[in-house]
N, C-alpha and C. Protein backbone atom coordinates (compact mmCIF):
# COMPACT_ATOMS: atom_id res chain seq x y z
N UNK A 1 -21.29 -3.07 -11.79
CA UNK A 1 -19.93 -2.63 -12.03
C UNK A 1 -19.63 -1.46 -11.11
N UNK A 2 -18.73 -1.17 -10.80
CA UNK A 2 -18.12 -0.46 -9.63
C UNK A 2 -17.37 0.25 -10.20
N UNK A 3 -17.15 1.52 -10.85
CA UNK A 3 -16.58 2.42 -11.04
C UNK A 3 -16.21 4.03 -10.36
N UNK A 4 -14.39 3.98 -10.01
CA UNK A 4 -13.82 5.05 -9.18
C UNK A 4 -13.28 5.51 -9.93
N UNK A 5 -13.25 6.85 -9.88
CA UNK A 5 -12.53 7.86 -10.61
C UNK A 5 -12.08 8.76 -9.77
N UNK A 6 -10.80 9.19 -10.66
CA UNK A 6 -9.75 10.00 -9.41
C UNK A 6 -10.89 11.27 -8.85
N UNK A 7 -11.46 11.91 -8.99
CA UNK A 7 -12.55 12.66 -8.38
C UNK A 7 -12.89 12.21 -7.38
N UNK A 8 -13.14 11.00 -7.29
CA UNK A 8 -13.66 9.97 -6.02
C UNK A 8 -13.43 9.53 -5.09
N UNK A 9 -11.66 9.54 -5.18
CA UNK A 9 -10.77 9.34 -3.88
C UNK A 9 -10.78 10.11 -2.53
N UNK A 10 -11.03 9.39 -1.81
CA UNK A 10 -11.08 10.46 -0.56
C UNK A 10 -9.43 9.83 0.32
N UNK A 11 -8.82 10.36 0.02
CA UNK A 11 -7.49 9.92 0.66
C UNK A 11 -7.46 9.91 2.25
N UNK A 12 -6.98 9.38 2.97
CA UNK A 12 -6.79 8.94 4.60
C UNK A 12 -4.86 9.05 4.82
N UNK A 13 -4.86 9.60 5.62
CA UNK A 13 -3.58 9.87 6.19
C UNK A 13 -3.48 8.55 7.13
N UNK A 14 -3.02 7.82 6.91
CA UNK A 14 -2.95 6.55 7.62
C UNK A 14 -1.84 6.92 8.86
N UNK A 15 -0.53 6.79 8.51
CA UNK A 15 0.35 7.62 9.38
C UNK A 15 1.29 8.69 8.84
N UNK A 16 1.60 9.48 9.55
CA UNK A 16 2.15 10.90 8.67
C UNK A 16 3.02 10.71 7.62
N UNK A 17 2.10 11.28 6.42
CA UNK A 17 2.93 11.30 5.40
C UNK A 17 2.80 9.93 4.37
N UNK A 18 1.69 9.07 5.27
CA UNK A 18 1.36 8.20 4.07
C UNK A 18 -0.40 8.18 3.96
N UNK A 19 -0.65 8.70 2.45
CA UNK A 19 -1.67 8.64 2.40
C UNK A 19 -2.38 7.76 1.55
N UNK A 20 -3.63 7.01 2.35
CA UNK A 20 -4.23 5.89 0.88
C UNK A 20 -5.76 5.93 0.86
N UNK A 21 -6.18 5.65 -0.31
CA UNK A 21 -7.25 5.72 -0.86
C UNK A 21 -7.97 4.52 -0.91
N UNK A 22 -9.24 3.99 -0.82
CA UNK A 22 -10.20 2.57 -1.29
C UNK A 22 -10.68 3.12 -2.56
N UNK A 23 -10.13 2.17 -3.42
CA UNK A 23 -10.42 1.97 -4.99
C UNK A 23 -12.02 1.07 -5.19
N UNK A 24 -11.79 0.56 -6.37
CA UNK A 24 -13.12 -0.07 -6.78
C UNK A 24 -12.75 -1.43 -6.09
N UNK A 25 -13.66 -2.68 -5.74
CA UNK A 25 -13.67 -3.46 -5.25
C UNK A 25 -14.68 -4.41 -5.42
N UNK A 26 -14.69 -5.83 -5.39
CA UNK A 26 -15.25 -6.72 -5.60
C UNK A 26 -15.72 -7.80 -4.46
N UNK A 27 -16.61 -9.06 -4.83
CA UNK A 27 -16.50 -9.55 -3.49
C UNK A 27 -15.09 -10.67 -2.71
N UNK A 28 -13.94 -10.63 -3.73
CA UNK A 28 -12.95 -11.21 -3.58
C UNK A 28 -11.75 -10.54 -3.96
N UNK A 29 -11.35 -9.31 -3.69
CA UNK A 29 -10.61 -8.77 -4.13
C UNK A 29 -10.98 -6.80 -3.86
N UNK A 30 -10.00 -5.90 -3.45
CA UNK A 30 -10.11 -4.46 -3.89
C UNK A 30 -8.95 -3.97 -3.92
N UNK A 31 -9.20 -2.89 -4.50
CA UNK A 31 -7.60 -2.55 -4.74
C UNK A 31 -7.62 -0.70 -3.63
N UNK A 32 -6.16 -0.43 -3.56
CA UNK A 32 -5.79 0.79 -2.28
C UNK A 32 -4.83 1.39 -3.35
N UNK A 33 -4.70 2.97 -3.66
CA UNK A 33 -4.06 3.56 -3.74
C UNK A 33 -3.10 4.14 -2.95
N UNK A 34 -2.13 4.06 -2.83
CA UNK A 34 -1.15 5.15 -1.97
C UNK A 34 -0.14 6.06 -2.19
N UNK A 35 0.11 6.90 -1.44
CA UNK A 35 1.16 8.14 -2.03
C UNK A 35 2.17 8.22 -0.54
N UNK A 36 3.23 7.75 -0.58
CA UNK A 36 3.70 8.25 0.62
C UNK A 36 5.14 8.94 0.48
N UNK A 37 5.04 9.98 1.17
CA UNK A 37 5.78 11.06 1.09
C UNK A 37 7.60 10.97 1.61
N UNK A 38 8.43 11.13 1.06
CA UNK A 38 9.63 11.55 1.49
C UNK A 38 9.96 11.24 2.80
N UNK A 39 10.59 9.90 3.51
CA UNK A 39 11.14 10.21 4.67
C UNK A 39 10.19 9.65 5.42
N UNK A 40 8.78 8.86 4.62
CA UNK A 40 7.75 8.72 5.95
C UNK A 40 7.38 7.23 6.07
N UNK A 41 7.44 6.56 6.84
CA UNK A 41 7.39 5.01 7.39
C UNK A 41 6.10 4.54 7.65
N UNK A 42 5.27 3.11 6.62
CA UNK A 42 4.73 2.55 7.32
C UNK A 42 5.15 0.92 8.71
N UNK A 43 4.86 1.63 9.93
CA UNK A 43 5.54 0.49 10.78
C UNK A 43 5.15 -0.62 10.44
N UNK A 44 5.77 -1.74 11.27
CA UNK A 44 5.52 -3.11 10.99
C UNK A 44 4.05 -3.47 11.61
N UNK A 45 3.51 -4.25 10.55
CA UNK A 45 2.41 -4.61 10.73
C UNK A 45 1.90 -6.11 10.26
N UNK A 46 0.87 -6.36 10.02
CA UNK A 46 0.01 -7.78 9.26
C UNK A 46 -1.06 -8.00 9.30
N UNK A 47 -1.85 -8.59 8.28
CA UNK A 47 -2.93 -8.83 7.68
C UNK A 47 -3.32 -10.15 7.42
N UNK A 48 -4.52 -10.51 7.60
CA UNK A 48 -4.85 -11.85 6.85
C UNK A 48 -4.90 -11.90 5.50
N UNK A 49 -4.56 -10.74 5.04
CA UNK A 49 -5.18 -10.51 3.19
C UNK A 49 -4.06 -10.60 2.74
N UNK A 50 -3.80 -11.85 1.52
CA UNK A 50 -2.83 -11.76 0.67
C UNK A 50 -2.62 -10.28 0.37
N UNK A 51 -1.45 -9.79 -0.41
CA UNK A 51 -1.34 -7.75 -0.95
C UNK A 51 -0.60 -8.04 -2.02
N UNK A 52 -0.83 -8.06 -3.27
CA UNK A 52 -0.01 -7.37 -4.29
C UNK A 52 0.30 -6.17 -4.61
N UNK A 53 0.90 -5.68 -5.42
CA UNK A 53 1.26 -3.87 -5.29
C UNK A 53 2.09 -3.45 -6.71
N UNK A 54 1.58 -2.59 -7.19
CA UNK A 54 2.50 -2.23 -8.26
C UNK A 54 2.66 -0.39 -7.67
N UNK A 55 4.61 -0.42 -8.20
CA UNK A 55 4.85 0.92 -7.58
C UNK A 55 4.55 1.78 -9.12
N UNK A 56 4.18 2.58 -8.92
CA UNK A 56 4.41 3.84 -10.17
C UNK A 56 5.25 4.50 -10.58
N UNK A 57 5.71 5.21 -9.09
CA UNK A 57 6.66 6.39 -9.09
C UNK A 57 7.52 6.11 -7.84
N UNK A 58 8.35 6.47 -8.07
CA UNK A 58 9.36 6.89 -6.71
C UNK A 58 9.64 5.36 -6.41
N UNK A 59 10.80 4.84 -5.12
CA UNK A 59 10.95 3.57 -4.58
C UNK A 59 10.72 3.73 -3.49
N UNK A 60 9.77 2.09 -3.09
CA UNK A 60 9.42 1.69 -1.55
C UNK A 60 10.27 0.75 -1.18
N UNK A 61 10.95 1.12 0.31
CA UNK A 61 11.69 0.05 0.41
C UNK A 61 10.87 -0.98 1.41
N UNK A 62 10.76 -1.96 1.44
CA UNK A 62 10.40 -3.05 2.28
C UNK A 62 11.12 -3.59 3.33
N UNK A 63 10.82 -3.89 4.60
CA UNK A 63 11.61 -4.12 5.70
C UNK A 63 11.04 -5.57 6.15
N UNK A 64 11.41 -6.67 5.91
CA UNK A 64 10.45 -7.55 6.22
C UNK A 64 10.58 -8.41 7.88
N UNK A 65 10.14 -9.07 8.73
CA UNK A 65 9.99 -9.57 9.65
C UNK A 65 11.41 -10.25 10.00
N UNK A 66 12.30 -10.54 8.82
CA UNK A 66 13.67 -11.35 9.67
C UNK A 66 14.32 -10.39 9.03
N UNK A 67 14.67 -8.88 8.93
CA UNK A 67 15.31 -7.72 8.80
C UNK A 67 15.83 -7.64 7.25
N UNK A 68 15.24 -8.41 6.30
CA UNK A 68 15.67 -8.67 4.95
C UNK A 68 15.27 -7.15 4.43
N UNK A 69 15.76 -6.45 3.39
CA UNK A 69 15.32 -5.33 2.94
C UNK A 69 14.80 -5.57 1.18
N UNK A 70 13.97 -5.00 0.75
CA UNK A 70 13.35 -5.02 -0.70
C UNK A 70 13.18 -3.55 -1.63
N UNK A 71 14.05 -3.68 -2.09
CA UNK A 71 13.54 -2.27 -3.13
C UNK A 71 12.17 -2.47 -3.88
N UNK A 72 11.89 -1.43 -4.16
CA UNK A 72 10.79 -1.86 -5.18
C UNK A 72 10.48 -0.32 -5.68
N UNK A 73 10.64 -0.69 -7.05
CA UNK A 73 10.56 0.71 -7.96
C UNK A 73 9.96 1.13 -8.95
N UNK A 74 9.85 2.02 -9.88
CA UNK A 74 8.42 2.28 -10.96
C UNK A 74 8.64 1.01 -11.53
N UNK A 75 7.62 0.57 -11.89
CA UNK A 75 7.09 -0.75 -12.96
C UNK A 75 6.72 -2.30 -12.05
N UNK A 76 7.71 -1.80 -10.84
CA UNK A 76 8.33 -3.28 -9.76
C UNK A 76 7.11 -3.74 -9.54
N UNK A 77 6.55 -5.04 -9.17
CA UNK A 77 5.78 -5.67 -8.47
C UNK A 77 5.75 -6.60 -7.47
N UNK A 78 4.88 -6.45 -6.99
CA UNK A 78 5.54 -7.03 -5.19
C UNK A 78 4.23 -7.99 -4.94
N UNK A 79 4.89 -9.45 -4.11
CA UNK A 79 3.40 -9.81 -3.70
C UNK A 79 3.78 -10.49 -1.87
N UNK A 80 2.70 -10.17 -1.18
CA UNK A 80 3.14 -10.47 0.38
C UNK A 80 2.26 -11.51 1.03
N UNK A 81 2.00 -12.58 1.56
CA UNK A 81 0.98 -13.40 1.95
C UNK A 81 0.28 -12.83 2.89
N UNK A 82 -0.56 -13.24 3.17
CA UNK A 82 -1.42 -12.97 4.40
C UNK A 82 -0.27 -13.40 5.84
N UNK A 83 -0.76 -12.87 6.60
CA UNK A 83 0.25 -12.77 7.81
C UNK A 83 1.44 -12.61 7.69
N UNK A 84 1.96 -12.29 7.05
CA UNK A 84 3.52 -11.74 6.48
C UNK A 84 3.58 -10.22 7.43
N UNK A 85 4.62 -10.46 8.23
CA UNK A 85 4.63 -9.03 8.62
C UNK A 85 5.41 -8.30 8.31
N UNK A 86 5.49 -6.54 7.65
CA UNK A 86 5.98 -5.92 6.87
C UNK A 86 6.18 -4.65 7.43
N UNK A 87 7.30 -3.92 7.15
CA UNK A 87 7.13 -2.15 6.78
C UNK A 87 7.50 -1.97 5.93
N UNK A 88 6.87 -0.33 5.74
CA UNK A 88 7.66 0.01 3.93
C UNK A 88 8.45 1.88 4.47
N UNK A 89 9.59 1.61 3.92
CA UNK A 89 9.52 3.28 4.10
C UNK A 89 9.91 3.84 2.69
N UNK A 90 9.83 4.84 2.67
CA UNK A 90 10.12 6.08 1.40
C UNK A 90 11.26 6.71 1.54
N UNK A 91 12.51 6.25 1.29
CA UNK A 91 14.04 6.32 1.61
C UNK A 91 14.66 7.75 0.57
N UNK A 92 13.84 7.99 -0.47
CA UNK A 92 14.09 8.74 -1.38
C UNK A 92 13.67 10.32 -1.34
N UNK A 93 13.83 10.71 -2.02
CA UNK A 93 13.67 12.35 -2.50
C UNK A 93 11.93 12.89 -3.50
N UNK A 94 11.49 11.84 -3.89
CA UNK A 94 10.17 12.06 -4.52
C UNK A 94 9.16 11.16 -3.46
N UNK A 95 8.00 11.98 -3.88
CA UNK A 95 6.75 10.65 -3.19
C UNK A 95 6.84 9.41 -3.83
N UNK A 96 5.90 7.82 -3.10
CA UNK A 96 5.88 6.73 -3.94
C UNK A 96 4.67 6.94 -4.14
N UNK A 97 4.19 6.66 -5.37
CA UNK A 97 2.63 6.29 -5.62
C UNK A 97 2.60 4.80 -5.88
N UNK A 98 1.63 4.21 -5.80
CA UNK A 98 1.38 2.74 -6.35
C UNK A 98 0.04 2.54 -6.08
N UNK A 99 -0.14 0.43 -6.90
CA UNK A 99 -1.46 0.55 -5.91
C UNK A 99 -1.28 -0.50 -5.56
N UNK A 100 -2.13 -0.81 -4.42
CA UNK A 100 -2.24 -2.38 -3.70
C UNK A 100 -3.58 -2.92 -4.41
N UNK A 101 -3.32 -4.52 -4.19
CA UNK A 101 -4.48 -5.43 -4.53
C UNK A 101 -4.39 -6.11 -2.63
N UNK A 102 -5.52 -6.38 -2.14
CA UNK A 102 -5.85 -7.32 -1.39
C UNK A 102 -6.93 -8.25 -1.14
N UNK A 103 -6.89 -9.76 -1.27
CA UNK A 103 -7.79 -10.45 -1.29
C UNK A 103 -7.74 -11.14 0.60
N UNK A 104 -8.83 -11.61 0.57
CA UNK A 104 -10.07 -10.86 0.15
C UNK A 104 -9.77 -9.50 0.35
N UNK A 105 -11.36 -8.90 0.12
CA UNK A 105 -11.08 -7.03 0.12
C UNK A 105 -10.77 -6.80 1.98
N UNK A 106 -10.26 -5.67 1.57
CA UNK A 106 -10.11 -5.00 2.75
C UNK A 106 -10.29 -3.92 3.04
N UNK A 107 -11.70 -4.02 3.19
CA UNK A 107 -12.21 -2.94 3.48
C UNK A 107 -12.77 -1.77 4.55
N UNK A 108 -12.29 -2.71 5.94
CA UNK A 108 -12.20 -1.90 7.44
C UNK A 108 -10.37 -2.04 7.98
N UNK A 109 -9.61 -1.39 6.78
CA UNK A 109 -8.62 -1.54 7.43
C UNK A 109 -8.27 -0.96 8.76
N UNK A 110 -7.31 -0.65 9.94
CA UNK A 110 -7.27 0.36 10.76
C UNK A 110 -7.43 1.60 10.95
N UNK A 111 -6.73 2.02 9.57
CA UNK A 111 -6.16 3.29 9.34
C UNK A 111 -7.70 3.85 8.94
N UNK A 112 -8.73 3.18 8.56
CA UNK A 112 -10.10 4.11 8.68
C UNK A 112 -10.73 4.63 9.65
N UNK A 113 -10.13 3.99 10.92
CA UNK A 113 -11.01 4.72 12.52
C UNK A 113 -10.63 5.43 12.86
């Protein structure tokens, strides 16, 4: 069993102002914490890893590949396929917290080098 506790997080500044964490994880599945701050953009990107996501706090907005936009707000849940290419920004006045699921795990994302 694999147990993380908030003590345990070592947070990564992925790009300014968004920061995420590697949670507990399995061999088909881990989950990412994130907090991203007021005003701060993750660019467009993609993954082979399906991503689910539940927001906590604050709204992420979603920018998706044919310019469609997605709110997503405390309780909201979001799910993105693998190769889906995405940004999210933080349009609001509070941080977003949430967490991601990605299968498989993903566990050498970029933002670790």
């Amino acid at each position: 069993m694999d147990v993380v506790s908030p003590a345990d997080e070592e947070p990564t500044e992925a790009v300014e102002g968004v920061h995420l964490s590697l949670l507990a994880g399995g061999d088909r599945m881990n989950l990412q914490r994130f907090e991203i701050e007021p005003g701060a953009v993750v660019p467009e990107h993609s993954h082979p890893h399906e991503q689910t996501g539940l927001v906590v706090e604050g709204t992420l907005t979603f920018v998706l590949a044919d310019g469609a936009e997605r709110a997503v707000g405390p309780g909201d849940t979001y799910a993105l396929a693998g190769g889906e290419a995405h940004a999210a920004e933080n349009r609001g006045d509070e941080p977003v917290v949430g967490v991601d699921v990605f299968s498989p795990p993903r566990t050498d994302p970029d933002w670790q080098d």
